[in-house]
N, C-alpha and C. Protein backbone atom coordinates (compact mmCIF):
# COMPACT_ATOMS: atom_id res chain seq x y z
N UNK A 1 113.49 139.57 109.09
CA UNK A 1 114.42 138.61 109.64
C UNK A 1 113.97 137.20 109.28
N UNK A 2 114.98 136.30 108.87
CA UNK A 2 114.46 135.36 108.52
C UNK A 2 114.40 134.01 109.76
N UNK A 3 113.85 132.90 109.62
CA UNK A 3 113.43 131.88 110.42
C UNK A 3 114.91 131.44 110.71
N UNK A 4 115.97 131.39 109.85
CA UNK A 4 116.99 131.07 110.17
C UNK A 4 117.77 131.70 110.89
N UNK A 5 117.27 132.83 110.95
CA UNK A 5 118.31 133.97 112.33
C UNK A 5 118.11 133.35 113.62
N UNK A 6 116.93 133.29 113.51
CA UNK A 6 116.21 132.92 115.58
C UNK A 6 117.02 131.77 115.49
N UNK A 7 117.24 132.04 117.69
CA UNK A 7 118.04 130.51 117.74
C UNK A 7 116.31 130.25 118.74
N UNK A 8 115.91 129.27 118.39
CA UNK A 8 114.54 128.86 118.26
C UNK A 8 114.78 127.28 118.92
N UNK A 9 115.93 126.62 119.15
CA UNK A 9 116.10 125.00 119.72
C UNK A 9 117.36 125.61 120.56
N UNK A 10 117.27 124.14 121.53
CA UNK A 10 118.01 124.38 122.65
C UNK A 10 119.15 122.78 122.17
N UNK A 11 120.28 123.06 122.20
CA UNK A 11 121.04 121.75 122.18
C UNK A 11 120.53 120.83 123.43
N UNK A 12 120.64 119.63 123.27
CA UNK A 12 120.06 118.87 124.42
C UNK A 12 121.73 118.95 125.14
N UNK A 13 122.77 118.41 124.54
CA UNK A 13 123.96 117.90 125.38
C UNK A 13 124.80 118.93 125.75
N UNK A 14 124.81 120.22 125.37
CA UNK A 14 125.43 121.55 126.29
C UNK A 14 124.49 122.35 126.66
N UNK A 15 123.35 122.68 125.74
CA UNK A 15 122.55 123.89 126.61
C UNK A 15 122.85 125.35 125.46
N UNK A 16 123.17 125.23 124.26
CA UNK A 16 123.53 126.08 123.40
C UNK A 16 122.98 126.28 122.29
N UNK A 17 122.01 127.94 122.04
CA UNK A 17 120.89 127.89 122.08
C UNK A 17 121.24 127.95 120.09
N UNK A 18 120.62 127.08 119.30
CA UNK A 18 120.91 126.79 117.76
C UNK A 18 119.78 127.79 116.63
N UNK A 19 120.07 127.58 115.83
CA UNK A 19 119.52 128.09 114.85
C UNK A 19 118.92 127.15 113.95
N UNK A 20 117.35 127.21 113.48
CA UNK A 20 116.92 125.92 113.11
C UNK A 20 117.05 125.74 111.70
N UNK A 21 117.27 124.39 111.70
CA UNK A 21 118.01 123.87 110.15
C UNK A 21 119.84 123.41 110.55
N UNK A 22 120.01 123.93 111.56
CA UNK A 22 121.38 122.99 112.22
C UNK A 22 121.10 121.76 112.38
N UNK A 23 122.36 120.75 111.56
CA UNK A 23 122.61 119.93 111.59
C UNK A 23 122.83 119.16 112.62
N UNK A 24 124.13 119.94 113.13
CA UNK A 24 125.22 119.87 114.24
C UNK A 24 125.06 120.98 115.19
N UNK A 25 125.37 120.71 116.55
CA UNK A 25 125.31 122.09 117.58
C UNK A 25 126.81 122.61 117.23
N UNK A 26 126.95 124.19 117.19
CA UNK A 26 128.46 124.71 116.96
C UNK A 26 128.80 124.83 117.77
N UNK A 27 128.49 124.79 119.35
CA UNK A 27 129.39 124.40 120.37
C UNK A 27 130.00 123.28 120.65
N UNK A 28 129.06 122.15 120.60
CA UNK A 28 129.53 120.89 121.03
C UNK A 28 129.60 119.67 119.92
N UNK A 29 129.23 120.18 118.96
CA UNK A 29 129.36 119.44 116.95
C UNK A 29 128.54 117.99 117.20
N UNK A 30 127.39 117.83 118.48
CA UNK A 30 126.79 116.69 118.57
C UNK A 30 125.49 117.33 117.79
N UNK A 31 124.60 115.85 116.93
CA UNK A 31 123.59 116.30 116.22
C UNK A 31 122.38 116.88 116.91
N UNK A 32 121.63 117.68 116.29
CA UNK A 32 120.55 118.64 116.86
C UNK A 32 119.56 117.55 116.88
N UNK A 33 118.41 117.67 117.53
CA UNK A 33 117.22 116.97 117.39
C UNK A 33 116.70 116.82 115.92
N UNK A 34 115.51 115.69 115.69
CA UNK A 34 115.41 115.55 114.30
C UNK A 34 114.23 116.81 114.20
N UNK A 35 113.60 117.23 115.06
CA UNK A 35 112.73 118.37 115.16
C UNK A 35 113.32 119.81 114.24
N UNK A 36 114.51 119.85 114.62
CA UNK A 36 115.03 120.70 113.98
C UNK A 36 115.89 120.65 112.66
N UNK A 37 115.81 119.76 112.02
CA UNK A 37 116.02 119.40 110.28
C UNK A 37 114.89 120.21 109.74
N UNK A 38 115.66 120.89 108.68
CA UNK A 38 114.50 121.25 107.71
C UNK A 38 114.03 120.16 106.79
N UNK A 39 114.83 118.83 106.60
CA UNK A 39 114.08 117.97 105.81
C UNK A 39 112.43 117.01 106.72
N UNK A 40 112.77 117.08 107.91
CA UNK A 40 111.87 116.48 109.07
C UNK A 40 110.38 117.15 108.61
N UNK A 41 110.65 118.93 108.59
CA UNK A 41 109.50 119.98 108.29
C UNK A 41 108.45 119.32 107.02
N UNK A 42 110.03 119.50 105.91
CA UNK A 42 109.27 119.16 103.96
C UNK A 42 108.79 118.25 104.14
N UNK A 43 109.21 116.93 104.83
CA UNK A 43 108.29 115.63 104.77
C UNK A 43 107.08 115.70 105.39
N UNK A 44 106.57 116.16 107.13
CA UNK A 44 105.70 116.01 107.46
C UNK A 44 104.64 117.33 106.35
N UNK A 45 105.76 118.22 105.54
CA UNK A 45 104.31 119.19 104.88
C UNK A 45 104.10 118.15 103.70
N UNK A 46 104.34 117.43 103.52
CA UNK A 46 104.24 116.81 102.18
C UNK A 46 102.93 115.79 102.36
N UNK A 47 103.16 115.33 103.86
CA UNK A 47 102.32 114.44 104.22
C UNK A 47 100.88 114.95 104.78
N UNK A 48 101.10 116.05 105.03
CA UNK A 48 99.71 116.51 105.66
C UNK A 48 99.10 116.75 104.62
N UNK A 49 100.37 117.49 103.66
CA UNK A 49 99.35 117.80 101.78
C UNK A 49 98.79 116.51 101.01
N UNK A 50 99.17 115.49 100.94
CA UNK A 50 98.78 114.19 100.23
C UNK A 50 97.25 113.87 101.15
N UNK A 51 97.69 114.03 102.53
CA UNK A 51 96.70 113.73 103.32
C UNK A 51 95.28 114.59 102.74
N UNK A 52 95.39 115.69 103.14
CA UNK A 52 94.17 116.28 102.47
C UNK A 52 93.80 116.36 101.36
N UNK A 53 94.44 116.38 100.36
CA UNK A 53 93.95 116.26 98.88
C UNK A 53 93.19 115.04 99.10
N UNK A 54 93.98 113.98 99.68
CA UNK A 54 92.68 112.58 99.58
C UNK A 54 91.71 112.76 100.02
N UNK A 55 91.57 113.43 101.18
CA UNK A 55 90.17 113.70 101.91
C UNK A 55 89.54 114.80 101.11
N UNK A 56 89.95 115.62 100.34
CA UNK A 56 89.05 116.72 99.53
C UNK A 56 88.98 116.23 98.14
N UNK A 57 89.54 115.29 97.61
CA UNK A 57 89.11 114.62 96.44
C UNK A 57 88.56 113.10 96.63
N UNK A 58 88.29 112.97 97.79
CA UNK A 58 87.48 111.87 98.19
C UNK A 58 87.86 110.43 97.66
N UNK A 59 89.20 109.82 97.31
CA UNK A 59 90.28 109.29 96.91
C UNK A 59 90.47 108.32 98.25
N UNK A 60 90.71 107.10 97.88
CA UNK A 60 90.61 105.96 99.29
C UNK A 60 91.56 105.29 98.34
N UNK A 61 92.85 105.19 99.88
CA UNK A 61 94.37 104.00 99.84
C UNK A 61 93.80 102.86 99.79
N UNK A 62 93.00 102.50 100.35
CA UNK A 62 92.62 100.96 100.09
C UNK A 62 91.52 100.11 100.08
């Protein structure tokens, strides 16, 4: 079963339980939390990955 089956978030403004990677709640078509974007996910993995490569290639921002 995939991650997208589970309804795994709760709409905040009806109470209607979503499937994550919803945009919009399909009961009430108000937007889901940004928690539940799959683009919210790719960025913070992107950032934890840049993050550690610097710390394991010993690489300094400034």
């Amino acid at each position: 079963m995939a991650l997208s089956d589970h309804r795994v978030f709760i709409c905040r403004y009806c109470g209607h339980a979503l499937r994550f990677g919803a945009p919009v709640c399909g009961s009430c078509y108000q937007p889901t939390q940004v928690s539940n974007r799959v683009s919210t996910w790719v960025v913070a993995l992107l950032v934890l990955l840049l993050g550690i490569s610097f710390i394991l290639l010993g690489l300094h921002v400034f």
